[in-house]
PDB file of N, CA and C in Angstrom:
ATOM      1  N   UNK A   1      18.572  48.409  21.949  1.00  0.00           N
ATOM      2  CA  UNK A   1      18.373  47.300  22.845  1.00  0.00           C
ATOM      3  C   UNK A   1      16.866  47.088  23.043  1.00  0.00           C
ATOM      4  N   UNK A   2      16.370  45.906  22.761  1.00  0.00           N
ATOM      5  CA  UNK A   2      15.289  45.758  22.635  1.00  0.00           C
ATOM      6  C   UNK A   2      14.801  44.903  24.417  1.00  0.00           C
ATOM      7  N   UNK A   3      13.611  45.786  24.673  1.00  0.00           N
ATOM      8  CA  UNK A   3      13.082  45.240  26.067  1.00  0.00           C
ATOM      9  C   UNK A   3      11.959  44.516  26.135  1.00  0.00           C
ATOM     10  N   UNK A   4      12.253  43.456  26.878  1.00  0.00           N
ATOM     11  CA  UNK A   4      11.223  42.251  26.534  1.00  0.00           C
ATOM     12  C   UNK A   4       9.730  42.800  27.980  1.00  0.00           C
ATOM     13  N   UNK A   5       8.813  43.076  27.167  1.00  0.00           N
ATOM     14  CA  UNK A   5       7.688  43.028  27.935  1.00  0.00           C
ATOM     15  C   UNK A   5       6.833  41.634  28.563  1.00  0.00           C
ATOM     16  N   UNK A   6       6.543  41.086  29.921  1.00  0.00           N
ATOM     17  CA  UNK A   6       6.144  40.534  30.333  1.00  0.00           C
ATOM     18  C   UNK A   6       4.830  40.055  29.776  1.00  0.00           C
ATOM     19  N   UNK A   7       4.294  39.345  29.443  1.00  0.00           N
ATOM     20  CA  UNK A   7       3.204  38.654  28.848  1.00  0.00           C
ATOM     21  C   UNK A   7       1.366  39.215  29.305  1.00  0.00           C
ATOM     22  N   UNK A   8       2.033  39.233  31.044  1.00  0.00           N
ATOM     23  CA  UNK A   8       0.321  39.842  31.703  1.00  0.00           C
ATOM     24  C   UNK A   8       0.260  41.558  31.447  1.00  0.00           C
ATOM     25  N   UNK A   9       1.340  42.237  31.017  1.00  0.00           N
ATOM     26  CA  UNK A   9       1.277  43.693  30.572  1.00  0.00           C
ATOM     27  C   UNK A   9       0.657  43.780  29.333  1.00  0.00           C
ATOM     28  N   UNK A  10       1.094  42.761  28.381  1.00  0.00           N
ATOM     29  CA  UNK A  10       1.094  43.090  27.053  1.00  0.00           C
ATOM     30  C   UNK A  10      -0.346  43.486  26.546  1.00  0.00           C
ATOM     31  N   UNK A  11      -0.766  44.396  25.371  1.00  0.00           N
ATOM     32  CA  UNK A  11      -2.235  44.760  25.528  1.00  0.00           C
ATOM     33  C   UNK A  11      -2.968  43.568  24.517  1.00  0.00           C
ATOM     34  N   UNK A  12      -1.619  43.060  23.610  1.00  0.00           N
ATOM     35  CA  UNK A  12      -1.900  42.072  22.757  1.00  0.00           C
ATOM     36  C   UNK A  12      -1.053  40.726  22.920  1.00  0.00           C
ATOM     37  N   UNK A  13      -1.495  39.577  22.526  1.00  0.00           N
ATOM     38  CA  UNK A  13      -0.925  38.390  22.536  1.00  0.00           C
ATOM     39  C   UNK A  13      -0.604  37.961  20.936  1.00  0.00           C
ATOM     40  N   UNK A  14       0.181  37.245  20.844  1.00  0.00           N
ATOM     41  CA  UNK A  14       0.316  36.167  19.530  1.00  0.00           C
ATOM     42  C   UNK A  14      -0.217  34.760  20.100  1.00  0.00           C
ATOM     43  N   UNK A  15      -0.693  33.799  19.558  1.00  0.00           N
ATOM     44  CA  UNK A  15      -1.118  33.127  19.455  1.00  0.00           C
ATOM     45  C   UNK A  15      -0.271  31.937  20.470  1.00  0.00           C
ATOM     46  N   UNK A  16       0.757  32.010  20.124  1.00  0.00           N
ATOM     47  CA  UNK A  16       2.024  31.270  21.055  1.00  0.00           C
ATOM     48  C   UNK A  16       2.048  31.486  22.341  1.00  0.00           C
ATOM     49  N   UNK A  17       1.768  33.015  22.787  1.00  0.00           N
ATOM     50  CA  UNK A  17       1.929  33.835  23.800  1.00  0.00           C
ATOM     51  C   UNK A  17       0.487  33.167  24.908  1.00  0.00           C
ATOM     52  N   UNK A  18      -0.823  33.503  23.786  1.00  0.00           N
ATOM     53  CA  UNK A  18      -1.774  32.862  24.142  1.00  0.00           C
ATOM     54  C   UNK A  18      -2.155  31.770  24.628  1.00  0.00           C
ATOM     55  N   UNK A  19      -1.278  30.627  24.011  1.00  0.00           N
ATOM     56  CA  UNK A  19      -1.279  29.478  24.595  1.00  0.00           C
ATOM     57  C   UNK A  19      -0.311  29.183  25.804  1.00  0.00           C
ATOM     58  N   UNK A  20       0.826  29.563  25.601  1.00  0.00           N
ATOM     59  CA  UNK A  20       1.731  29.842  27.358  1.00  0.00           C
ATOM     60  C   UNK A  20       1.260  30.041  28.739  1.00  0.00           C
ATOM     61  N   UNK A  21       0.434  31.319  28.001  1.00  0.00           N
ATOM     62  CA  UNK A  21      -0.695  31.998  29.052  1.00  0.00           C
ATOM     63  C   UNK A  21      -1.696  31.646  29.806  1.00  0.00           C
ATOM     64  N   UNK A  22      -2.728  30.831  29.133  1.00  0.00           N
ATOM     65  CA  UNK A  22      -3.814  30.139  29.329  1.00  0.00           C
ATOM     66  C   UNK A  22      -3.626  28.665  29.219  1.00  0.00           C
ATOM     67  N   UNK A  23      -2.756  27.731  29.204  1.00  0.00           N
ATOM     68  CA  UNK A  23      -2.289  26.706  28.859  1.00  0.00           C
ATOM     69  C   UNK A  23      -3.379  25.861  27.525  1.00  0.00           C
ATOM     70  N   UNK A  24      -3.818  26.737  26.986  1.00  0.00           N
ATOM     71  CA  UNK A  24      -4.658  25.921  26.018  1.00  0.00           C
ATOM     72  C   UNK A  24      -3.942  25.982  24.587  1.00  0.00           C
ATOM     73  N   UNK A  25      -4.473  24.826  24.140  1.00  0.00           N
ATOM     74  CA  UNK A  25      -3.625  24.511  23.246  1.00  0.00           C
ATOM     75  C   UNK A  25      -3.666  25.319  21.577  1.00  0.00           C
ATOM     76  N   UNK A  26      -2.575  25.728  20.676  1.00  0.00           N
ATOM     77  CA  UNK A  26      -2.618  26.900  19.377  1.00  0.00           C
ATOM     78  C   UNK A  26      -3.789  26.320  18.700  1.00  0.00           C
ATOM     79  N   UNK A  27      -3.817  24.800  18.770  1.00  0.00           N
ATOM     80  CA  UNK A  27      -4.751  24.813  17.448  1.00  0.00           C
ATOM     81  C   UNK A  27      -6.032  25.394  18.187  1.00  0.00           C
ATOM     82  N   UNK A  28      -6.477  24.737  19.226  1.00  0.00           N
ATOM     83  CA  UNK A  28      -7.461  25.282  20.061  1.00  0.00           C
ATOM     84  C   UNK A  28      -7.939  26.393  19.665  1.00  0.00           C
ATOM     85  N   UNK A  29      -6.673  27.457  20.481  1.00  0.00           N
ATOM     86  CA  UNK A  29      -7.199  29.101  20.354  1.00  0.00           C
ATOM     87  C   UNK A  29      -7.509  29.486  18.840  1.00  0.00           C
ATOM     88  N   UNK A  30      -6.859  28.846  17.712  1.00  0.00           N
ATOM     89  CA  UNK A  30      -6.661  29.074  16.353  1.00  0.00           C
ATOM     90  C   UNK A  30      -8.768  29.100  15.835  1.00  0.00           C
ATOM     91  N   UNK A  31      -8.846  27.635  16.366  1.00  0.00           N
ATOM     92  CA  UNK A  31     -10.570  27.460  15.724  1.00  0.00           C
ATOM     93  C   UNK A  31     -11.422  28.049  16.724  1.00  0.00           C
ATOM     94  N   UNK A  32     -10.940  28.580  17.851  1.00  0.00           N
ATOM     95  CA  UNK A  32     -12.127  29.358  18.682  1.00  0.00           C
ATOM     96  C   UNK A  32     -11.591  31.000  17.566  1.00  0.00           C
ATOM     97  N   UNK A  33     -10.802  31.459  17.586  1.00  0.00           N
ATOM     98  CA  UNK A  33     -10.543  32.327  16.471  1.00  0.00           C
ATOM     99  C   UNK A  33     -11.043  32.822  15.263  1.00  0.00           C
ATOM    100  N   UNK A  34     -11.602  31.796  14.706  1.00  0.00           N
ATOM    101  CA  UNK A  34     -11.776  31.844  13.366  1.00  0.00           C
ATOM    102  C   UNK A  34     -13.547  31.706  13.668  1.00  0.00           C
ATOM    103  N   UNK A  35     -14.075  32.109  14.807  1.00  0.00           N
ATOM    104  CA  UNK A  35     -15.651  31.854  14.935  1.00  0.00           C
ATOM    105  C   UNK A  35     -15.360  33.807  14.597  1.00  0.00           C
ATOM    106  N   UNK A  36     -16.139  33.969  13.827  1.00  0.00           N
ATOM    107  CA  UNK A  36     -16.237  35.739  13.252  1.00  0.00           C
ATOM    108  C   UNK A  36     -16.993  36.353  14.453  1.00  0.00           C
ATOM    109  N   UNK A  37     -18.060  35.746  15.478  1.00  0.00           N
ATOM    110  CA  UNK A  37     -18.816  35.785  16.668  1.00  0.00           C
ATOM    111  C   UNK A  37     -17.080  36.442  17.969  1.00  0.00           C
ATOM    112  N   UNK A  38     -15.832  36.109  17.810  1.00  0.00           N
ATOM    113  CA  UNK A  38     -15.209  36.037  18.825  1.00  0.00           C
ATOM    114  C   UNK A  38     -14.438  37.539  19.503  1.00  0.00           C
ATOM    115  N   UNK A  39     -15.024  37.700  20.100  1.00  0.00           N
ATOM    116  CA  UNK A  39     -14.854  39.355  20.271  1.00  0.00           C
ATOM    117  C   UNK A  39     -13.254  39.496  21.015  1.00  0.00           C
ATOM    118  N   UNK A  40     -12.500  38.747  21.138  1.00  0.00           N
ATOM    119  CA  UNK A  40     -11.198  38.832  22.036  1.00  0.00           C
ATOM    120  C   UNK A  40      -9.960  38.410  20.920  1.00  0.00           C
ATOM    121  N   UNK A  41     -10.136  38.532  19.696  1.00  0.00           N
ATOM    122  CA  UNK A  41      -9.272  38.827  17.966  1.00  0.00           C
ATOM    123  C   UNK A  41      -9.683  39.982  17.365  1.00  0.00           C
ATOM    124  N   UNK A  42      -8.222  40.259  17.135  1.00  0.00           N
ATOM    125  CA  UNK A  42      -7.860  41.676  16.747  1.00  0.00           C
ATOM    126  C   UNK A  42      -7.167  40.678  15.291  1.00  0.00           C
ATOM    127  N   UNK A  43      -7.988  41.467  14.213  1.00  0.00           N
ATOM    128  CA  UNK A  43      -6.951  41.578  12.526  1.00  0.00           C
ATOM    129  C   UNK A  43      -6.569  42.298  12.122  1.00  0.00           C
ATOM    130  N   UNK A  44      -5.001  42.358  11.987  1.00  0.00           N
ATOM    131  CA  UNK A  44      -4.436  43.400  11.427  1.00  0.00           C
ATOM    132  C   UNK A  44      -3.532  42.263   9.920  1.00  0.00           C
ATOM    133  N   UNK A  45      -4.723  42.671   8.970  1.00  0.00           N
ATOM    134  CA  UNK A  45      -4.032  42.188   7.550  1.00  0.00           C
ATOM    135  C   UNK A  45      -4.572  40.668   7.735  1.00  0.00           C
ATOM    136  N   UNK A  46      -3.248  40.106   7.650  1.00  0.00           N
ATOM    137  CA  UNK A  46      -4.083  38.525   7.572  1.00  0.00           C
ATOM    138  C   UNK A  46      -3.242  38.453   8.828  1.00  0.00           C
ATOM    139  N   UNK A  47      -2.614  38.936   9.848  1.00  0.00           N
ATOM    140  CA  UNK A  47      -2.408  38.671  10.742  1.00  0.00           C
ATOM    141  C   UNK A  47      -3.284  38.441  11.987  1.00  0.00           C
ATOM    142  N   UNK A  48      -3.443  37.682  13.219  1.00  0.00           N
ATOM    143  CA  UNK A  48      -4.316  37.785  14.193  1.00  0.00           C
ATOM    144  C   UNK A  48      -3.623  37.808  15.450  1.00  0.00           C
ATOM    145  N   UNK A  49      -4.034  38.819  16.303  1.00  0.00           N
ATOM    146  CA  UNK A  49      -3.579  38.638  17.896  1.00  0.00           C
ATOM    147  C   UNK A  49      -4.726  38.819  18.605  1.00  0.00           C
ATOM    148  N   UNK A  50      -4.496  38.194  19.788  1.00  0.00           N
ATOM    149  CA  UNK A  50      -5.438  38.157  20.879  1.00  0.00           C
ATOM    150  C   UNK A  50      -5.164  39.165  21.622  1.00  0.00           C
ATOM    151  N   UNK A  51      -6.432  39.469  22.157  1.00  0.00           N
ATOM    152  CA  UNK A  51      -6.253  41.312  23.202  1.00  0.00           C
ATOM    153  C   UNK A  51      -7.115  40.374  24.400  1.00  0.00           C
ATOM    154  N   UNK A  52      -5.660  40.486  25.196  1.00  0.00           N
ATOM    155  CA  UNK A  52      -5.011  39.833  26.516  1.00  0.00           C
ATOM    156  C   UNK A  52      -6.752  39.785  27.363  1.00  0.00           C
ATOM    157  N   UNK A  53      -6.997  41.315  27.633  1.00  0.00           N
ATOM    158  CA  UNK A  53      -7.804  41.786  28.680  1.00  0.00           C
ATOM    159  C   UNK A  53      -9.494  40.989  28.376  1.00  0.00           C
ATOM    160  N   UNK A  54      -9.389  40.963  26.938  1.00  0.00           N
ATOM    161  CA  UNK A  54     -10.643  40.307  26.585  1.00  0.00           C
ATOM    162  C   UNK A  54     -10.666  38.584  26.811  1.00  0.00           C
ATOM    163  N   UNK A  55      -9.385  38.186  26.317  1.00  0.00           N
ATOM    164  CA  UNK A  55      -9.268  37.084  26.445  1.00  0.00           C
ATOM    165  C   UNK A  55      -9.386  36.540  27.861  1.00  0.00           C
ATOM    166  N   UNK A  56      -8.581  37.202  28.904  1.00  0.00           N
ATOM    167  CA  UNK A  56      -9.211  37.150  30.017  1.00  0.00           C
ATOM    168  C   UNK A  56     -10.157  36.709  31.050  1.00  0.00           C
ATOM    169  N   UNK A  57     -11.212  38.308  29.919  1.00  0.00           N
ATOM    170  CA  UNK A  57     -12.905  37.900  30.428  1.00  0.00           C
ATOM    171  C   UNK A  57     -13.589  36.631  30.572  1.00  0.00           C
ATOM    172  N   UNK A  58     -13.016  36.516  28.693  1.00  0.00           N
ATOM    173  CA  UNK A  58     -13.826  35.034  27.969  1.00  0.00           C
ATOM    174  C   UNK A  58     -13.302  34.287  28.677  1.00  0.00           C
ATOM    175  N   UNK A  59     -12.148  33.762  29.452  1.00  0.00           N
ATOM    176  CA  UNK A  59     -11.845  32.614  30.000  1.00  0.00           C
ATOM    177  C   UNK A  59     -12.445  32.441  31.336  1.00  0.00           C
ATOM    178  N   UNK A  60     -12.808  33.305  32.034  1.00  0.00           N
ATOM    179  CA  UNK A  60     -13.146  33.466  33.468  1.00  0.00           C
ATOM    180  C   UNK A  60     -14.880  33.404  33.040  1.00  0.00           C
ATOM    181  N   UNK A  61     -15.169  33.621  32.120  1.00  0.00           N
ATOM    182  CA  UNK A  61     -16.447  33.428  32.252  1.00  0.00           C
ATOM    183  C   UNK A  61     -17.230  31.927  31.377  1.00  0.00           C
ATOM    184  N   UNK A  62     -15.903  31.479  30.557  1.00  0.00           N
ATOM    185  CA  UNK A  62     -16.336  30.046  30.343  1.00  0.00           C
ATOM    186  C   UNK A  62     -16.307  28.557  30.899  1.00  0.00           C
ATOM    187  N   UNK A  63     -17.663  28.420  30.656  1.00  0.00           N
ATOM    188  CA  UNK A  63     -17.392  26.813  31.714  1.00  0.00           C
ATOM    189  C   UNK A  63     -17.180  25.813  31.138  1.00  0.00           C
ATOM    190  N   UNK A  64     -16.560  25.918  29.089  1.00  0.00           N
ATOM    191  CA  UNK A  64     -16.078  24.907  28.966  1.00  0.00           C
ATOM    192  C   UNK A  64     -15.522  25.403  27.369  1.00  0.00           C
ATOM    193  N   UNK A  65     -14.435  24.897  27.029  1.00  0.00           N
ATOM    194  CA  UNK A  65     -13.520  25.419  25.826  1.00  0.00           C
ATOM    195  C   UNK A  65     -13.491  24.251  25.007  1.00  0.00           C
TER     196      UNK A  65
END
């Protein structure tokens, strides 16, 4: 039986998750992503998730996306 973890626990996001979260939009998070500068993407393979706690930061400390 698989248990669904709440979104503000999780240590990582998917991209979907990301946008739920922060109401900003996939393509959005997708090209702030792909800046190699973005310290709140995690790659595993060609996969990408966002690490929640960083993402966070970056949002509380930007004054414009």
């Amino acid at each position: 039986m698989k248990q669904e973890i709440p979104v503000w626990e999780k240590l990582n996001l998917s991209f979907e998750e990301a946008a739920a979260y922060s109401g900003i939009g996939i393509n959005k998070l997708r090209s702030i992503a792909n800046d190699p500068r973005c310290s709140f993407v995690i790659r595993i393979g060609n996969k990408k998730l966002i690490k929640r706690k960083k993402f966070e930061e970056y949002l509380s400390s930007a004054f414009e996306i």
